[in-house]
C-alpha atoms as a PDB file:
ATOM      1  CA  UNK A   1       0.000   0.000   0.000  1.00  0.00           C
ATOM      2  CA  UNK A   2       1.024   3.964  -1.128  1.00  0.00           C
ATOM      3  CA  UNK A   3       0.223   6.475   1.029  1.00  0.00           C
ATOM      4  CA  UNK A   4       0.248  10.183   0.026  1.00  0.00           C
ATOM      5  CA  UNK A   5      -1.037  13.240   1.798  1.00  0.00           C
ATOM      6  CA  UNK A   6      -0.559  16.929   0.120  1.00  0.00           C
ATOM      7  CA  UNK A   7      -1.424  19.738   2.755  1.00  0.00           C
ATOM      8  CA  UNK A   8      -1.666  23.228   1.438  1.00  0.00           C
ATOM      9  CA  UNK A   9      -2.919  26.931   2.722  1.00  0.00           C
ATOM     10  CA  UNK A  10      -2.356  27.822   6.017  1.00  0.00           C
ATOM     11  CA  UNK A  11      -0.905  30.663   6.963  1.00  0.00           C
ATOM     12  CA  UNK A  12       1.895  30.870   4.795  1.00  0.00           C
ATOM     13  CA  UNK A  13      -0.002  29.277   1.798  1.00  0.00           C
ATOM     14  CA  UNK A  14       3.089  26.497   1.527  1.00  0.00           C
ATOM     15  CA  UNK A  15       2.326  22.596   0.055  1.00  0.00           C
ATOM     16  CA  UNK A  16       3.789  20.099   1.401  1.00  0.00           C
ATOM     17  CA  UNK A  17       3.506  16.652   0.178  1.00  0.00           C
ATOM     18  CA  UNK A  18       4.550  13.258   2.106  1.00  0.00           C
ATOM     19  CA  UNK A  19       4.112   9.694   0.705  1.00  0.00           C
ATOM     20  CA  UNK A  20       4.686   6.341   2.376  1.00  0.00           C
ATOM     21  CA  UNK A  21       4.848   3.157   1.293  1.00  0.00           C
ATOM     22  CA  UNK A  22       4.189  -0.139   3.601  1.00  0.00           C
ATOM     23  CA  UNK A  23       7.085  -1.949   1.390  1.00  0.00           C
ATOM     24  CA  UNK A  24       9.323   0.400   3.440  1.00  0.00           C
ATOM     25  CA  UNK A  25       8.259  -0.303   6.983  1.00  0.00           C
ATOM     26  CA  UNK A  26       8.600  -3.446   9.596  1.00  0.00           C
ATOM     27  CA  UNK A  27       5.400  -5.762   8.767  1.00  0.00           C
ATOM     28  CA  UNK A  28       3.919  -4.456  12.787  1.00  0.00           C
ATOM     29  CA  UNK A  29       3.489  -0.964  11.419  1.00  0.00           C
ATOM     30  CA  UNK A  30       2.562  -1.860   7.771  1.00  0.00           C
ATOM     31  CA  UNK A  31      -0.488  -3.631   9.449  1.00  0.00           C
ATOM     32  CA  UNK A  32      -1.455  -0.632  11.483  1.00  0.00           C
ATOM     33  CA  UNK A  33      -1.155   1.202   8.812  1.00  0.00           C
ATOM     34  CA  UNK A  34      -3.204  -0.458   6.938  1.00  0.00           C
ATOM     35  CA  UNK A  35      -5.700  -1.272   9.888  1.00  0.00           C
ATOM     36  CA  UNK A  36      -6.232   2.419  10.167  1.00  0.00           C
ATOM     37  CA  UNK A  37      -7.112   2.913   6.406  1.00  0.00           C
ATOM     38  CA  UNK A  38      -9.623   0.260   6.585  1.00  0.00           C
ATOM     39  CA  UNK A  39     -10.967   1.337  10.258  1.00  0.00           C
ATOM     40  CA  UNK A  40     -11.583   4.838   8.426  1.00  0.00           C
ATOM     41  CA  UNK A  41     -13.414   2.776   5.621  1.00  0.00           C
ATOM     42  CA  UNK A  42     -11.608   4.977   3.183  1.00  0.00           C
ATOM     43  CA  UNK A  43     -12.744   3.167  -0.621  1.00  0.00           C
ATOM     44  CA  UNK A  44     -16.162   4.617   1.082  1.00  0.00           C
ATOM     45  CA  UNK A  45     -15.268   8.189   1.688  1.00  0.00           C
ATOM     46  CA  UNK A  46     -16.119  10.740  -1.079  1.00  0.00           C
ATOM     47  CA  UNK A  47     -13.595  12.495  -2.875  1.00  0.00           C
ATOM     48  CA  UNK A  48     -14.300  16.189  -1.792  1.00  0.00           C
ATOM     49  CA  UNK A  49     -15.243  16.829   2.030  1.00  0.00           C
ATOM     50  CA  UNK A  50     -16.161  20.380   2.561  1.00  0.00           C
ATOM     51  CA  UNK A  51     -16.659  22.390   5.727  1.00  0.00           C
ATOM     52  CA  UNK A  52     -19.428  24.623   6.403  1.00  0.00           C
ATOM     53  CA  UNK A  53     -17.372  27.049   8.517  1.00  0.00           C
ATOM     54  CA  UNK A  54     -15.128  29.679   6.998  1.00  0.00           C
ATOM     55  CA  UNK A  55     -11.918  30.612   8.720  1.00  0.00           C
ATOM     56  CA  UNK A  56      -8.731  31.944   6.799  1.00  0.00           C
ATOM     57  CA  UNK A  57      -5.297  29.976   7.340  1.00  0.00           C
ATOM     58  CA  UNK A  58      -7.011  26.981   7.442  1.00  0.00           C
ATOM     59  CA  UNK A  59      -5.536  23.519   5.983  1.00  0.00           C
ATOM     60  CA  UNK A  60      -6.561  21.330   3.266  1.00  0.00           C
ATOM     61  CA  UNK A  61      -5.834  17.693   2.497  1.00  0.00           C
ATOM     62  CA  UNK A  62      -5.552  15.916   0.111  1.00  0.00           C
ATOM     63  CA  UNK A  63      -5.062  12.041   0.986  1.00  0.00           C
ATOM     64  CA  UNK A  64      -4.763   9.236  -2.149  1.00  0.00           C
ATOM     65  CA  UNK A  65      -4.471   5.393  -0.871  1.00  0.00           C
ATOM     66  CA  UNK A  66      -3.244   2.934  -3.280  1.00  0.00           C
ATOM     67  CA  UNK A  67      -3.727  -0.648  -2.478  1.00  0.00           C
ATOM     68  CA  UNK A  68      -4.999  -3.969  -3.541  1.00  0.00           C
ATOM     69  CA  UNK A  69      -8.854  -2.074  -3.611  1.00  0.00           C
ATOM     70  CA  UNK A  70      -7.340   0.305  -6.599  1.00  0.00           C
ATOM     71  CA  UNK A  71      -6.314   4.176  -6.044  1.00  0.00           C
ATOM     72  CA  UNK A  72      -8.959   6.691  -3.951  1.00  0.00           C
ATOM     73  CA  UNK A  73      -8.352  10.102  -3.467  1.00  0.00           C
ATOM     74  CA  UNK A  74      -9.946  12.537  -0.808  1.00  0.00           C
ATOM     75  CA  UNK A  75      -9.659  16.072  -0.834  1.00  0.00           C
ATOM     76  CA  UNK A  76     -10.729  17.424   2.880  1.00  0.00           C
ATOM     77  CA  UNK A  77     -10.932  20.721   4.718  1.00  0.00           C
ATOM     78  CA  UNK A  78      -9.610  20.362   7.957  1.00  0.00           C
ATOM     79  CA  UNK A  79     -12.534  21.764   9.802  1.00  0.00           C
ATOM     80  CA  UNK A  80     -14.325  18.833   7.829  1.00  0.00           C
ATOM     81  CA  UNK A  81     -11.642  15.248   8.681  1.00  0.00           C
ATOM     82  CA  UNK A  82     -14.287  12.870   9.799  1.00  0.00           C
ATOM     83  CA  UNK A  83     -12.964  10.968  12.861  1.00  0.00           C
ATOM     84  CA  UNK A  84     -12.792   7.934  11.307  1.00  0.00           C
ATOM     85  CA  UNK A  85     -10.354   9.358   9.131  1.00  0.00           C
ATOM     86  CA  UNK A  86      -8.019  11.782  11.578  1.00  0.00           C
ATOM     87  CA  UNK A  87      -5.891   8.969  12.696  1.00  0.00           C
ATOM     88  CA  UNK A  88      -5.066   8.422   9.176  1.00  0.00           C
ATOM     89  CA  UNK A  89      -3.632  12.149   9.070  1.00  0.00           C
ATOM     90  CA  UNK A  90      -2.351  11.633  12.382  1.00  0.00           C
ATOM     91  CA  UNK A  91      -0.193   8.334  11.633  1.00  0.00           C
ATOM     92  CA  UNK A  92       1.110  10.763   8.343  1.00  0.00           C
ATOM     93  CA  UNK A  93       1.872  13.695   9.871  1.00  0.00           C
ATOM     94  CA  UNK A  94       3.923  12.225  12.197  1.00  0.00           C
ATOM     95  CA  UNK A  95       5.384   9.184  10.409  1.00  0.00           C
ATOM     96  CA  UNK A  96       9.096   8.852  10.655  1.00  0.00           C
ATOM     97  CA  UNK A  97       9.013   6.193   7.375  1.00  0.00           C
ATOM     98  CA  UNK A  98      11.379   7.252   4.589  1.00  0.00           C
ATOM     99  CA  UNK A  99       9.194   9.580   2.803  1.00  0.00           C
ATOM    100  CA  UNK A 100       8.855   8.087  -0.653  1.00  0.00           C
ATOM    101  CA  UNK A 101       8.162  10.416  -3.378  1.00  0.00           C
ATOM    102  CA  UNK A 102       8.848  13.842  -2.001  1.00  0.00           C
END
């Protein structure tokens, strides 16, 4: 499985982009990885989540799973993650894998 999350705006208006592959981790943390992906039934989300709040500065996400189940891509405000889906962005943000793909 290939993990990639883009974040852009903010407050300086800077992308960043991270990718992770489970070919590049121990098989304990490929698994959770992959448990958290399917706990967040992400083949099921749509592709754009939009918040109803305004509010300058704020992030957006863009999170695209390749696996087994094909490619799906999600584009989310972060006023909008679901909860099923934070500890996805969580387990990225602060993922010390090699970051594939820069």
């Amino acid at each position: 499985m290939r993990v990639v999350l883009e974040r852009s705006g903010g407050f300086a208006g800077i992308s960043q982009a991270h990718s992770v592959s489970t070919d590049q981790m121990s098989a304990e943390e490929a698994q959770k990885l992959c448990d958290l992906v399917e706990t967040a039934q992400f083949y099921e989300l749509p592709s754009v989540i939009r918040s109803t709040e305004t509010g300058a500065d704020r992030f957006q996400y863009k999170i695209t799973v390749e696996s087994d189940h094909g490619t799906h891509t999600v584009q989310v405000d972060e006023a909008a993650v679901p909860p099923s889906l934070q500890p996805v962005l969580d387990w990225m943000k602060n993922s010390e894998y090699p970051r594939a793909g820069k």
